[in-house]
N, C-alpha and C. Protein backbone atom coordinates (compact mmCIF):
# COMPACT_ATOMS: atom_id res chain seq x y z
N UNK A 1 -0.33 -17.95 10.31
CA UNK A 1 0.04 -17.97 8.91
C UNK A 1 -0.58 -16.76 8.21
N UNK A 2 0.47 -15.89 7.30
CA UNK A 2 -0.64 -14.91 6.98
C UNK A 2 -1.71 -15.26 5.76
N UNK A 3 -1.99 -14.29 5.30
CA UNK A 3 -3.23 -14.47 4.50
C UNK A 3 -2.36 -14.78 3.12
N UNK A 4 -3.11 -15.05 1.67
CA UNK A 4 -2.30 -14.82 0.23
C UNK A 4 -3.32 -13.91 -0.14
N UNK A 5 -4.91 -13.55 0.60
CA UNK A 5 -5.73 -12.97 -0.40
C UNK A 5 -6.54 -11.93 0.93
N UNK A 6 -7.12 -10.88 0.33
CA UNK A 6 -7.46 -9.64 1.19
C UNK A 6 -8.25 -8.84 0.50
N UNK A 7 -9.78 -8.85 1.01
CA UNK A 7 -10.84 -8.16 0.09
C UNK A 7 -11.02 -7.37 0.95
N UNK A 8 -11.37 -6.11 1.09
CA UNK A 8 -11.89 -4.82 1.93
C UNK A 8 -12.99 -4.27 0.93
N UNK A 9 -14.12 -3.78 0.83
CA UNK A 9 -14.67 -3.41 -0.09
C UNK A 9 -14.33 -4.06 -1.98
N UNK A 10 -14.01 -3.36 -2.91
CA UNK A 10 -13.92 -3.86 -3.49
C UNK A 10 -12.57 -4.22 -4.10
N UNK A 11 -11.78 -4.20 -3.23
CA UNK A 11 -10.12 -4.43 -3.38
C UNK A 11 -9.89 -5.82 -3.14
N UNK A 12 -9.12 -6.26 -4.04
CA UNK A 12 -8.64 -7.92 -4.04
C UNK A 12 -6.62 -7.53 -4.56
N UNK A 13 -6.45 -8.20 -3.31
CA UNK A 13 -5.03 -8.60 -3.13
C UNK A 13 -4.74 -9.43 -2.75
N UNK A 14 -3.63 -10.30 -3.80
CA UNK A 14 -3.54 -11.73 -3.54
C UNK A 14 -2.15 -11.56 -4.02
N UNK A 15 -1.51 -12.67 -3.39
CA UNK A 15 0.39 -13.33 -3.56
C UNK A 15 0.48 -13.61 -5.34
N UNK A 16 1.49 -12.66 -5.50
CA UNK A 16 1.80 -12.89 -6.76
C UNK A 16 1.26 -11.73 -8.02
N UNK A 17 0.04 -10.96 -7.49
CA UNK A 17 -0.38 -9.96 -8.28
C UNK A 17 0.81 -8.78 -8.68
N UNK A 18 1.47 -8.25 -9.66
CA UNK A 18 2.16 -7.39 -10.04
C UNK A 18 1.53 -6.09 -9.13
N UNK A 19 2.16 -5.35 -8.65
CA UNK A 19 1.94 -4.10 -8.65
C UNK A 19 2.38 -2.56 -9.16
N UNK A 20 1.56 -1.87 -9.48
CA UNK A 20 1.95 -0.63 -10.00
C UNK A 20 1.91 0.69 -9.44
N UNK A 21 2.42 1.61 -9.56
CA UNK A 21 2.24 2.95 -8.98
C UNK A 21 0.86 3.93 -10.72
N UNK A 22 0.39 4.91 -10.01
CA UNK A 22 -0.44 5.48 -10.78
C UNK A 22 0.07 6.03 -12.26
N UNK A 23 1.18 6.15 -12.03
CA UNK A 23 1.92 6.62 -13.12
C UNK A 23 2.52 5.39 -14.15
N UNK A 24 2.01 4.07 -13.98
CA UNK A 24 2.69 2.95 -14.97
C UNK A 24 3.59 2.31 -14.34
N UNK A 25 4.47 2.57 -13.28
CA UNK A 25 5.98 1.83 -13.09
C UNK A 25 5.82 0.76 -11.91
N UNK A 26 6.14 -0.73 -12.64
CA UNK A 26 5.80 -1.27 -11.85
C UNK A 26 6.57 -1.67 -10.67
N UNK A 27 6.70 -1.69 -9.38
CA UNK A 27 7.37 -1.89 -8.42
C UNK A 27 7.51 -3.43 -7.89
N UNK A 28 6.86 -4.10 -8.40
CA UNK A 28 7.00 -5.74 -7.83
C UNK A 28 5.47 -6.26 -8.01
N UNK A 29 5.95 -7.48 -7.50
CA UNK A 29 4.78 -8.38 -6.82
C UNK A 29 4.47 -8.59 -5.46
N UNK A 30 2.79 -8.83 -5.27
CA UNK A 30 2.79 -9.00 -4.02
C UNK A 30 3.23 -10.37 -2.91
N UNK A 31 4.09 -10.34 -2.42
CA UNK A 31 4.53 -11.40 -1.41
C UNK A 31 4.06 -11.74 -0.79
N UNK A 32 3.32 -11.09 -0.19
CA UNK A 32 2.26 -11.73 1.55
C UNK A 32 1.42 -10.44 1.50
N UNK A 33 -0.02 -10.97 2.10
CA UNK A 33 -0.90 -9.97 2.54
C UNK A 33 -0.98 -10.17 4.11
N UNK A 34 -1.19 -9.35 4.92
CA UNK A 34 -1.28 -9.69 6.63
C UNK A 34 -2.09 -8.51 7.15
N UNK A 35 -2.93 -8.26 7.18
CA UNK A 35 -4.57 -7.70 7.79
C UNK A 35 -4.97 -6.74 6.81
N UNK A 36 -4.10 -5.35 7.10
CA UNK A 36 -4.56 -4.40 5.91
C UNK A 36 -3.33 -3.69 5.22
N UNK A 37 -2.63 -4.76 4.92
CA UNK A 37 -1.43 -4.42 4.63
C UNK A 37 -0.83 -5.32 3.38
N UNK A 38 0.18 -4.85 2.65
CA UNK A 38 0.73 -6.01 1.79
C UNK A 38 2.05 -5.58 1.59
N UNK A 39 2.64 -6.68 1.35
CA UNK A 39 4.33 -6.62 1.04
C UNK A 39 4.79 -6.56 -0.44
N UNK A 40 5.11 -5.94 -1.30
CA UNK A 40 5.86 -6.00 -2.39
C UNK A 40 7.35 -6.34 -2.33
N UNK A 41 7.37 -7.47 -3.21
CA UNK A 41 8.68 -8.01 -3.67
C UNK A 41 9.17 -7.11 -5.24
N UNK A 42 10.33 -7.08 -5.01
CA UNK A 42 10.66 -6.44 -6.47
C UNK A 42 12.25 -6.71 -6.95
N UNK A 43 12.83 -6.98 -7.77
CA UNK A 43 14.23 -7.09 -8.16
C UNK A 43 14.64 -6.27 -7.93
N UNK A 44 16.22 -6.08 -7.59
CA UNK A 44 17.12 -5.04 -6.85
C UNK A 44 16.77 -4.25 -5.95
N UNK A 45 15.76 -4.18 -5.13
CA UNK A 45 14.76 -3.09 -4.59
C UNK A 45 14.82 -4.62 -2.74
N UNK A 46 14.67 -3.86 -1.44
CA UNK A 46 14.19 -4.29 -0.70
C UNK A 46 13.02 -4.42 -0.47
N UNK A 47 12.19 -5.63 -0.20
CA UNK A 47 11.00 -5.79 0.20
C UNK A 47 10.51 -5.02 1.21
N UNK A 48 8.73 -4.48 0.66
CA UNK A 48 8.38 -3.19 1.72
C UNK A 48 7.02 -3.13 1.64
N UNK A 49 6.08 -2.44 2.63
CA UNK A 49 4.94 -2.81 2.71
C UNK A 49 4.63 -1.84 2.63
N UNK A 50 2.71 -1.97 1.98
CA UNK A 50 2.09 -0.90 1.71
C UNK A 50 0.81 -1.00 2.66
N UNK A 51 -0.03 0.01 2.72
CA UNK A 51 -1.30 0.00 3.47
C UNK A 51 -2.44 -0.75 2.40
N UNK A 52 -3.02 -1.29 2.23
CA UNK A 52 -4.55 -1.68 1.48
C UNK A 52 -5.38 -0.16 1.10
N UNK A 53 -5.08 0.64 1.80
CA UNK A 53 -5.83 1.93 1.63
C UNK A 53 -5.27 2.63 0.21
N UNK A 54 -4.03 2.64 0.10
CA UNK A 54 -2.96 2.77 -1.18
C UNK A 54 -3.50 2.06 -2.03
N UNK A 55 -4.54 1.30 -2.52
CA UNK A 55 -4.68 0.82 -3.47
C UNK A 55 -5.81 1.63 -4.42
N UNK A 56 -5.95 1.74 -5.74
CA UNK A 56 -7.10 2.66 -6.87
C UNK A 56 -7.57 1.37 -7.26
N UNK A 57 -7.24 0.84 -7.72
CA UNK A 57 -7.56 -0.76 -8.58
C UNK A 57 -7.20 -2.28 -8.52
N UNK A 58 -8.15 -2.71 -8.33
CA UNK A 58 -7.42 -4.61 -8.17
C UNK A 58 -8.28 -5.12 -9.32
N UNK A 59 -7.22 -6.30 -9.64
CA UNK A 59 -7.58 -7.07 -10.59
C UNK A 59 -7.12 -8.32 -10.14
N UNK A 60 -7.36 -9.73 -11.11
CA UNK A 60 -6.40 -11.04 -10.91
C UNK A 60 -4.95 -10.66 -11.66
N UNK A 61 -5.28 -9.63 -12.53
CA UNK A 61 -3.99 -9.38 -12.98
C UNK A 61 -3.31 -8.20 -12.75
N UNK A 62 -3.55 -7.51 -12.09
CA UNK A 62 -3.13 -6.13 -11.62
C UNK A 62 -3.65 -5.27 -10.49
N UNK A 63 -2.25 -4.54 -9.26
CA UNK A 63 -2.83 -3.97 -8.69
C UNK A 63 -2.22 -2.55 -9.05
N UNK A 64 -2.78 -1.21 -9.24
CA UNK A 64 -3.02 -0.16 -9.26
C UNK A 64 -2.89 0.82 -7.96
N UNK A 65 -1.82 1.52 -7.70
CA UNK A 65 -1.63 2.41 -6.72
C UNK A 65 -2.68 3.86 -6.93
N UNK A 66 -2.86 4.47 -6.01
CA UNK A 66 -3.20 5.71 -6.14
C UNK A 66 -2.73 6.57 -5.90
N UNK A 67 -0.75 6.72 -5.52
CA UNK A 67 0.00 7.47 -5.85
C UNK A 67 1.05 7.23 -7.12
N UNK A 68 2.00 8.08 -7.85
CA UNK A 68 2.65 8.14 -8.90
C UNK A 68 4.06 7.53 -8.03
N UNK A 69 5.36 7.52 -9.07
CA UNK A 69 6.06 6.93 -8.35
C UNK A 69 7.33 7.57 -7.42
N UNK A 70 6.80 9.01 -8.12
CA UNK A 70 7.86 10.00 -7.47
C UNK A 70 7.35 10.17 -5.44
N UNK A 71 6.46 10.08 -5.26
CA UNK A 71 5.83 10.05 -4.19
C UNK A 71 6.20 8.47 -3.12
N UNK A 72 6.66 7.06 -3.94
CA UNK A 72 6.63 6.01 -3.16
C UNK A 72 7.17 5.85 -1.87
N UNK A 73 8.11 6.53 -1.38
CA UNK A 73 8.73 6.46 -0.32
C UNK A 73 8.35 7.32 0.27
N UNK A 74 7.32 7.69 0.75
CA UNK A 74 6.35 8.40 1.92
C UNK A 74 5.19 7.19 1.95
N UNK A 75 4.88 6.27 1.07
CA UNK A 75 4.25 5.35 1.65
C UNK A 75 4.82 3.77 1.80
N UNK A 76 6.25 3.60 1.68
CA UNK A 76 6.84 2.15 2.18
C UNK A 76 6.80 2.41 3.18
N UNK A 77 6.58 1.15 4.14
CA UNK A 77 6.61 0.90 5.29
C UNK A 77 7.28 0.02 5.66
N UNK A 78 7.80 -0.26 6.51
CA UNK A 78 9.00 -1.34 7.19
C UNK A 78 8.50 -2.49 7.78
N UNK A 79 7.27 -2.69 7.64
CA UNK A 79 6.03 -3.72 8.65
C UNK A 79 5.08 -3.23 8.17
N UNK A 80 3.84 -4.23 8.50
CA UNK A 80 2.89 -3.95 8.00
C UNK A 80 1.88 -3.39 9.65
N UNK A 81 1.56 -2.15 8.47
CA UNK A 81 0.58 -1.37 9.58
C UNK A 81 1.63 -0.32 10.54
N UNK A 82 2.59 -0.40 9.94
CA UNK A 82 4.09 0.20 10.56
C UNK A 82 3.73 2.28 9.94
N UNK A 83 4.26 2.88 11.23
CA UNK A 83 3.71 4.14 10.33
C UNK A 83 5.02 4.46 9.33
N UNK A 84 5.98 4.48 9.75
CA UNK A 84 7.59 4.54 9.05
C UNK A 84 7.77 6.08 9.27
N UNK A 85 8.80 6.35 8.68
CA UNK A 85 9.57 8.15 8.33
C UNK A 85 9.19 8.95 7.22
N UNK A 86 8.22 9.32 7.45
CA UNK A 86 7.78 10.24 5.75
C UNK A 86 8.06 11.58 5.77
N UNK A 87 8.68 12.11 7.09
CA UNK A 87 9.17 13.60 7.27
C UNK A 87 9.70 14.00 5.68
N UNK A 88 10.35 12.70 5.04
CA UNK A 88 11.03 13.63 3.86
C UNK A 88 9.84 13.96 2.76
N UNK A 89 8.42 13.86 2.72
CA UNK A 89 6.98 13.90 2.01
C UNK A 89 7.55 15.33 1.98
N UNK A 90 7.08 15.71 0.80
CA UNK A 90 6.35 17.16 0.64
C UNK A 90 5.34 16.69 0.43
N UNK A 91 4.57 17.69 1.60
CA UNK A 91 3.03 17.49 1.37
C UNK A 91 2.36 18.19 0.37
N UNK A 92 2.70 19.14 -0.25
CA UNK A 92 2.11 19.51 -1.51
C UNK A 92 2.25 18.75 -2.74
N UNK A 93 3.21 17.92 -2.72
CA UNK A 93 3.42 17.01 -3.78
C UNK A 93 2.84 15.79 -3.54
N UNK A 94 2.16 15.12 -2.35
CA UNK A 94 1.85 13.96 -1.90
C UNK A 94 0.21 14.41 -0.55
N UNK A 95 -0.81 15.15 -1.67
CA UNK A 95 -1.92 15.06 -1.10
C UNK A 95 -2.40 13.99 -0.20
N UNK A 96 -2.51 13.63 0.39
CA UNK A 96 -2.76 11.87 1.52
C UNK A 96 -3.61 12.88 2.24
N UNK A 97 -4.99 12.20 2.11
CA UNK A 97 -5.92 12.50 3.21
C UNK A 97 -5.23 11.57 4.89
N UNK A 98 -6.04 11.94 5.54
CA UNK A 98 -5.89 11.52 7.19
C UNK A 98 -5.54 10.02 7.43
N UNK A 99 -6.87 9.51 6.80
CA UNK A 99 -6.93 7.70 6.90
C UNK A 99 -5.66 6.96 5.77
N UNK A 100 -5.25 7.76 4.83
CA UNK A 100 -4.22 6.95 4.05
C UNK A 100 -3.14 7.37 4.86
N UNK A 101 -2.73 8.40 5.69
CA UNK A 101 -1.83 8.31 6.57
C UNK A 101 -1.72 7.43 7.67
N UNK A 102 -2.41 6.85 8.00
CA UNK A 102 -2.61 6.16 9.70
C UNK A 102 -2.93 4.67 8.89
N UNK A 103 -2.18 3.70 9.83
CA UNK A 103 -2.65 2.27 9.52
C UNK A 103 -4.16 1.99 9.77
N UNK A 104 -5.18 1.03 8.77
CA UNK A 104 -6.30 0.79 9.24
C UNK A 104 -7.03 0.79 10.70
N UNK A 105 -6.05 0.63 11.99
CA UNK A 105 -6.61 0.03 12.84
C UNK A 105 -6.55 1.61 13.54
N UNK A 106 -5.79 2.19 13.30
CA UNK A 106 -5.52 3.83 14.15
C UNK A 106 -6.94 4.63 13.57
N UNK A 107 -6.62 4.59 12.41
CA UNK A 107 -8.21 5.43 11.35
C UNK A 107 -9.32 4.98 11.89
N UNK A 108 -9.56 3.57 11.65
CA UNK A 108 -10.76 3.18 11.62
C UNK A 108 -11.05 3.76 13.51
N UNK A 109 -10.08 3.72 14.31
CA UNK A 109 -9.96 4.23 16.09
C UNK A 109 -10.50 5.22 16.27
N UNK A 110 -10.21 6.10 15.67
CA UNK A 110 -10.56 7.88 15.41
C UNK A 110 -11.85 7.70 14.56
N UNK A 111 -12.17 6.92 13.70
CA UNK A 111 -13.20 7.48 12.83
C UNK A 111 -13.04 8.15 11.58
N UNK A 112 -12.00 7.99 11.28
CA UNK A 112 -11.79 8.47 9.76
C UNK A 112 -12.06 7.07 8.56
N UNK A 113 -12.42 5.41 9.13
CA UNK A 113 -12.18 4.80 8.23
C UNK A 113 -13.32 3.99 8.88
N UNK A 114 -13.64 2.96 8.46
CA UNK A 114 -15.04 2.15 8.77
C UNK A 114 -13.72 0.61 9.02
């Protein structure tokens, strides 16, 4: 069964929290959390998962991305912990250190993430 709630340091993600991109626009709620990963639900939009690393801010009432929204589709993922197709990223427009690229379990492998 997966999880509804997911603390890593000081990040709290739980089923049902709204989420936002850095720039204000909100993209959904969260649906399911499952290790270091979470799913956003959103109207007209397919359900899609993000890394836990993607997150700037948690609240009970809000989660906070640390990219804007022109950037979102270099970090949906199709599964959680899934790397997906971000070839279409410009990387000058979408700074991502090493570990926000790689799912928790690859980073933390190498040593870029605890």
């Amino acid at each position: 069964m997966p999880d509804s709630t997911v603390r890593k340091d000081d990040t709290l993600i739980h089923s049902g929290c709204p989420v936002f991109t850095s720039d204000g626009k909100q993209l959904g709620d969260v649906a399911e959390v499952r290790g270091e990963s979470f799913k956003v639900a959103g109207e007209g939009q397919a359900d899609f998962w993000l890394d836990c690393g993607c997150v700037r801010a948690s609240s009970d009432e809000r989660i906070t991305l640390k990219f804007d929204s022109n950037v979102l589709e270099s970090h949906r993922r199709a599964a959680p912990g899934a790397m997906g197709d971000t070839s279409a990223a410009d990387e000058s427009d979408n700074p991502l250190d090493e570990a926000e690229r790689l799912d928790g379990h690859h980073a933390a492998a190498i040593g870029l993430r605890a």
